[in-house]
PDB file of N, CA and C in Angstrom:
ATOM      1  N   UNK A   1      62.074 -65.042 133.944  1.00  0.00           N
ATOM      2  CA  UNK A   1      62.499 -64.904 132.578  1.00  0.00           C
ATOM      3  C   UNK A   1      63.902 -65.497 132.403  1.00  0.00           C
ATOM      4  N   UNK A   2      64.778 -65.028 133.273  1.00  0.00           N
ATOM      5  CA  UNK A   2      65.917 -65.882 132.774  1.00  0.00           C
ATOM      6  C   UNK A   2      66.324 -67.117 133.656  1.00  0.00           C
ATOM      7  N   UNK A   3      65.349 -67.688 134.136  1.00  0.00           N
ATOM      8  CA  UNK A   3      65.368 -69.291 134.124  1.00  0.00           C
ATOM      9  C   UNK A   3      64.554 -69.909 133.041  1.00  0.00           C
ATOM     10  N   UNK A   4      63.517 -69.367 132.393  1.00  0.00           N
ATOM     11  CA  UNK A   4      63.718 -69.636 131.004  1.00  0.00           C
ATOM     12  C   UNK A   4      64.748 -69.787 130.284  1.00  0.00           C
ATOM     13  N   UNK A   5      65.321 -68.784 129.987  1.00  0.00           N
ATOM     14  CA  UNK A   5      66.308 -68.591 128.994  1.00  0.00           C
ATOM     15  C   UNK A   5      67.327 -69.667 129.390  1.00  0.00           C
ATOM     16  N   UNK A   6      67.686 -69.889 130.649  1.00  0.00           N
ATOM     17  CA  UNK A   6      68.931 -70.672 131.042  1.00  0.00           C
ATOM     18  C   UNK A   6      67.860 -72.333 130.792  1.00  0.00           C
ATOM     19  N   UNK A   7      66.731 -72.689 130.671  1.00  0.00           N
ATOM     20  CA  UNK A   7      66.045 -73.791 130.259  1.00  0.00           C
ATOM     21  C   UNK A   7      66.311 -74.108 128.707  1.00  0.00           C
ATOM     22  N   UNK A   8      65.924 -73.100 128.349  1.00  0.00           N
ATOM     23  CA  UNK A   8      65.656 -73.323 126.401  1.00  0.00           C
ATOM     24  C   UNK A   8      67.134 -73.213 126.004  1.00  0.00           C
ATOM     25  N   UNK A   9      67.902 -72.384 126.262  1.00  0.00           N
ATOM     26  CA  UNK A   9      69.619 -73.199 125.528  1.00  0.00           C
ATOM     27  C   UNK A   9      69.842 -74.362 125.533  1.00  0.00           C
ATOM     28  N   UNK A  10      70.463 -74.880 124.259  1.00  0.00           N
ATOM     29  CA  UNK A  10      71.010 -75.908 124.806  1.00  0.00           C
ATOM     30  C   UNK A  10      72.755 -76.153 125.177  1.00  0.00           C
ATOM     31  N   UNK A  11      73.261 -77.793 125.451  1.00  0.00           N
ATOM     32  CA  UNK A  11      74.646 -77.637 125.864  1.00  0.00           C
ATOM     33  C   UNK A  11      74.669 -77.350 127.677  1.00  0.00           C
ATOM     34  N   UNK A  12      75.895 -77.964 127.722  1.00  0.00           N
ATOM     35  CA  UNK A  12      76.452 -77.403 129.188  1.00  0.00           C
ATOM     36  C   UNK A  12      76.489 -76.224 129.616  1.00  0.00           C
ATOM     37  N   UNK A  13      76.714 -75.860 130.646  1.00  0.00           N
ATOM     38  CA  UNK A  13      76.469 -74.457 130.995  1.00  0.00           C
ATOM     39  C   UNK A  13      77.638 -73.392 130.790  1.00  0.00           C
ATOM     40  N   UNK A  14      78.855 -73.912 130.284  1.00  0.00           N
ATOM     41  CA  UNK A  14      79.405 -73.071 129.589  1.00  0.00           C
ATOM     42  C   UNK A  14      79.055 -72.920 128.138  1.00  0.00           C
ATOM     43  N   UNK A  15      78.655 -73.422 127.464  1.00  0.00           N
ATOM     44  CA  UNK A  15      78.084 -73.071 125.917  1.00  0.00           C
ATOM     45  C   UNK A  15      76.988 -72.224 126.151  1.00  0.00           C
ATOM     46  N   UNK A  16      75.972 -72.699 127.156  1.00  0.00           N
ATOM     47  CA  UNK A  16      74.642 -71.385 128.002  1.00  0.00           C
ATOM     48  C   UNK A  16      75.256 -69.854 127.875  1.00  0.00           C
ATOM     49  N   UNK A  17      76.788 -70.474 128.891  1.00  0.00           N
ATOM     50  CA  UNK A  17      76.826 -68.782 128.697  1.00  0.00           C
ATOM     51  C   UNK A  17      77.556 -68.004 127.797  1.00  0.00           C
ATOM     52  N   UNK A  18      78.261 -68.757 127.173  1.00  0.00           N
ATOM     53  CA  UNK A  18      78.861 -68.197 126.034  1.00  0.00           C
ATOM     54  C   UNK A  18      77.546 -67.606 124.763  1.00  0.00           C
ATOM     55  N   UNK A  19      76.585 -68.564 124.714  1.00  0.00           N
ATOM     56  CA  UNK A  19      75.445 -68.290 123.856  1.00  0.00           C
ATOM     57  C   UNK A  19      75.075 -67.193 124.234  1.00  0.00           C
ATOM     58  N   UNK A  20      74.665 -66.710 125.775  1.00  0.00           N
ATOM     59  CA  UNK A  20      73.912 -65.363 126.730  1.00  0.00           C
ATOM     60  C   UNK A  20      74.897 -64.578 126.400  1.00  0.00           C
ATOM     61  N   UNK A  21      76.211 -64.692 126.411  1.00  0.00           N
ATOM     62  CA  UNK A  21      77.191 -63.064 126.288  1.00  0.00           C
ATOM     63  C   UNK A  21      76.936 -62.800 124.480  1.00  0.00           C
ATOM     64  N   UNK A  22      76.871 -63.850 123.982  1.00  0.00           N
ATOM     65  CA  UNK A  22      76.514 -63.802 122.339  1.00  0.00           C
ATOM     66  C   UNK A  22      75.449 -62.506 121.738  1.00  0.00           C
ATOM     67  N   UNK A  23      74.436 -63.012 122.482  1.00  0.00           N
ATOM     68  CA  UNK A  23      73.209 -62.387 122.380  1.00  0.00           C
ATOM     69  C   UNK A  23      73.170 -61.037 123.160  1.00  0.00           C
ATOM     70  N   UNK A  24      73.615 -61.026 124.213  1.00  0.00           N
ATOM     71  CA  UNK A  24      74.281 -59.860 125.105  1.00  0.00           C
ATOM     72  C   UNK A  24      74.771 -58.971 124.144  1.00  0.00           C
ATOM     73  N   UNK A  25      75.784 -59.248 123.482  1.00  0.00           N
ATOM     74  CA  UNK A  25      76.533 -58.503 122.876  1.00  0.00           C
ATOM     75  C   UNK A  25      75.753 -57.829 121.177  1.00  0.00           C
ATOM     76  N   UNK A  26      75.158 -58.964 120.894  1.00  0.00           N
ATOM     77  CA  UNK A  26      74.316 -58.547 119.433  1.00  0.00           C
ATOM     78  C   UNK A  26      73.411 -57.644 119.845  1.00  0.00           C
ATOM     79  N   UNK A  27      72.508 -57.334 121.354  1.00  0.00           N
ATOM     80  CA  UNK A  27      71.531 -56.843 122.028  1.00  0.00           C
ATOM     81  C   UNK A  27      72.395 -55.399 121.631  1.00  0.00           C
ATOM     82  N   UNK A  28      73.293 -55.208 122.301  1.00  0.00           N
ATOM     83  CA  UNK A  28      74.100 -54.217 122.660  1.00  0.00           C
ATOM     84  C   UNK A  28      74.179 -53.646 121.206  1.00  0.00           C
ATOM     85  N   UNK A  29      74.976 -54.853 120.305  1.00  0.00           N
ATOM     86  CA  UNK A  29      75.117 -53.463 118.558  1.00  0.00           C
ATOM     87  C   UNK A  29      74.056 -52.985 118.133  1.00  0.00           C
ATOM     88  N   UNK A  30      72.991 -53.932 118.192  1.00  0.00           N
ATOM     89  CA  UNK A  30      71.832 -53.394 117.672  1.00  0.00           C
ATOM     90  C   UNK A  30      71.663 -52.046 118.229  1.00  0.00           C
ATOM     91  N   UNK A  31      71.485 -51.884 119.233  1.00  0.00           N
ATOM     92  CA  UNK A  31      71.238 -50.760 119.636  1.00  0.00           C
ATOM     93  C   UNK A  31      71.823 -49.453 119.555  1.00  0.00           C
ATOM     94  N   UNK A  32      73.202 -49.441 119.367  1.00  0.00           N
ATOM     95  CA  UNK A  32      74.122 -48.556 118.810  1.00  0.00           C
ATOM     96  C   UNK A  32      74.084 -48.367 117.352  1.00  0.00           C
ATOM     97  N   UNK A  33      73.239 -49.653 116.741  1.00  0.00           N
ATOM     98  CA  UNK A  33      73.538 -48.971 115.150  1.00  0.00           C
ATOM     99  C   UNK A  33      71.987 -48.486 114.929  1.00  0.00           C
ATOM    100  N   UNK A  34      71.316 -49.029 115.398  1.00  0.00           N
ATOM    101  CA  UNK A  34      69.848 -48.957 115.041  1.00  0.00           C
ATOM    102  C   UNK A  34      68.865 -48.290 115.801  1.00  0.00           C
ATOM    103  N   UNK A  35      69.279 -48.243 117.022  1.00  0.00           N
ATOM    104  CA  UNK A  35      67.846 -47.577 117.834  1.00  0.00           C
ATOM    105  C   UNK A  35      68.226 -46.347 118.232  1.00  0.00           C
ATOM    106  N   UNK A  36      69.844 -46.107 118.565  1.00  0.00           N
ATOM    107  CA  UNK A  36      70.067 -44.975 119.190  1.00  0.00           C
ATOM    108  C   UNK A  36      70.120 -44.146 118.263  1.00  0.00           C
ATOM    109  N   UNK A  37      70.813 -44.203 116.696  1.00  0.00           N
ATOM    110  CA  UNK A  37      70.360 -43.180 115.649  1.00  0.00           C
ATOM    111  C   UNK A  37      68.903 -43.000 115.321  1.00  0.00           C
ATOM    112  N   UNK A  38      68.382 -44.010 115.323  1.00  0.00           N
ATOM    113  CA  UNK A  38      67.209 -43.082 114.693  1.00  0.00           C
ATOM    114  C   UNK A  38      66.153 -42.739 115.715  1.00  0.00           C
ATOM    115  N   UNK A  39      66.612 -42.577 117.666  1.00  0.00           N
ATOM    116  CA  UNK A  39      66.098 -41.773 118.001  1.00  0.00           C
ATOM    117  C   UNK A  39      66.335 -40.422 118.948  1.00  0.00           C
ATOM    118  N   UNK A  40      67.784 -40.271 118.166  1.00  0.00           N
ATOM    119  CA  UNK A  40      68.712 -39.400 118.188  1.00  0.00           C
ATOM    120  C   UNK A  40      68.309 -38.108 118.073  1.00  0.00           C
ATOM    121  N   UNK A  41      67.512 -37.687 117.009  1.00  0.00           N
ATOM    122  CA  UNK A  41      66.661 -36.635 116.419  1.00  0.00           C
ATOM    123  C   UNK A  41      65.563 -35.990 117.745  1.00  0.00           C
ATOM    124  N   UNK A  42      65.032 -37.112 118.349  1.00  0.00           N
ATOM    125  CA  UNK A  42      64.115 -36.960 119.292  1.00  0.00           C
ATOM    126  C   UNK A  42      64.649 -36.546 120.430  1.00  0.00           C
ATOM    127  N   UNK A  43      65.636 -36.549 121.049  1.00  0.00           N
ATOM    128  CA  UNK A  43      66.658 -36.372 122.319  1.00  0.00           C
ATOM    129  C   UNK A  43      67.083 -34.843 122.387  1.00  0.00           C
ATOM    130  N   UNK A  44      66.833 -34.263 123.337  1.00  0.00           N
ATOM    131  CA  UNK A  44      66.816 -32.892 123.906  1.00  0.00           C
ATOM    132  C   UNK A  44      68.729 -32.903 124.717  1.00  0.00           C
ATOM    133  N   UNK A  45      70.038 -33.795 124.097  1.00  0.00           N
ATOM    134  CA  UNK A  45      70.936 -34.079 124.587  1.00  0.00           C
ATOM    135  C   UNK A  45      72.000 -32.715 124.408  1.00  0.00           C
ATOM    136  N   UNK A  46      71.854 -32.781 123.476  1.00  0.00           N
ATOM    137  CA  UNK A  46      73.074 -31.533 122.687  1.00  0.00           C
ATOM    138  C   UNK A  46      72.362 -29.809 122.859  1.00  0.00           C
ATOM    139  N   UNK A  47      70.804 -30.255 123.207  1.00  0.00           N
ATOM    140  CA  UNK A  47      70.569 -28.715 123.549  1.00  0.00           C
ATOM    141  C   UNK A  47      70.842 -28.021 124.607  1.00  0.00           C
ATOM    142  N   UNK A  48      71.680 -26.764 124.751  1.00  0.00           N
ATOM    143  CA  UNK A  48      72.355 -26.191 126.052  1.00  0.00           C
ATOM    144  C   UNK A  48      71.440 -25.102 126.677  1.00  0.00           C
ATOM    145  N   UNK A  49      71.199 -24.996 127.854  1.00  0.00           N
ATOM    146  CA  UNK A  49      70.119 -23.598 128.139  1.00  0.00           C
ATOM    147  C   UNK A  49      70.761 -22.579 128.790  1.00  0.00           C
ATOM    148  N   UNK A  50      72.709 -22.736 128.823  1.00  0.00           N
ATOM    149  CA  UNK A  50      73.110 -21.353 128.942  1.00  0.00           C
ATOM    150  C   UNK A  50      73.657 -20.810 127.821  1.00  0.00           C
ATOM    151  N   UNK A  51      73.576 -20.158 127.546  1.00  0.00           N
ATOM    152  CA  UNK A  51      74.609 -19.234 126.223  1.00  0.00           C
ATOM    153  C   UNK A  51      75.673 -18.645 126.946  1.00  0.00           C
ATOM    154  N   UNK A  52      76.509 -18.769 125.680  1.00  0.00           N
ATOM    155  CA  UNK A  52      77.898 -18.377 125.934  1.00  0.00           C
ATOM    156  C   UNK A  52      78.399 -17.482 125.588  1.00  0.00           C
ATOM    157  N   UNK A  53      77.607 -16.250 125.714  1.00  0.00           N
ATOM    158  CA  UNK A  53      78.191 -15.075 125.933  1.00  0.00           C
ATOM    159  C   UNK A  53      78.377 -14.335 127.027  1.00  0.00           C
TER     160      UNK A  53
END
């Protein structure tokens, strides 16, 4: 897969990787704005199973 990816860019291989950290990085917001809220609801994270009394 990512000798694909390093095939289908185009440019020298510094524009390659500047393009890959590009997409890297858009990979990354997406996911912080979009996937991790709305399956936030679903996540057993914040529930505690000792009580604090």
């Amino acid at each position: 897969m990512y000798a694909w990816w390093w095939r289908v860019l185009p440019g020298p291989w510094w524009v390659r990787v500047l393009i890959s950290l590009l997409v890297a990085a858009g990979v990354v917001l997406f996911c912080f704005t979009v996937v991790f809220p709305a399956i936030a609801d679903h996540l057993a994270i914040n529930d505690g199973t000792v009580d604090g009394q």
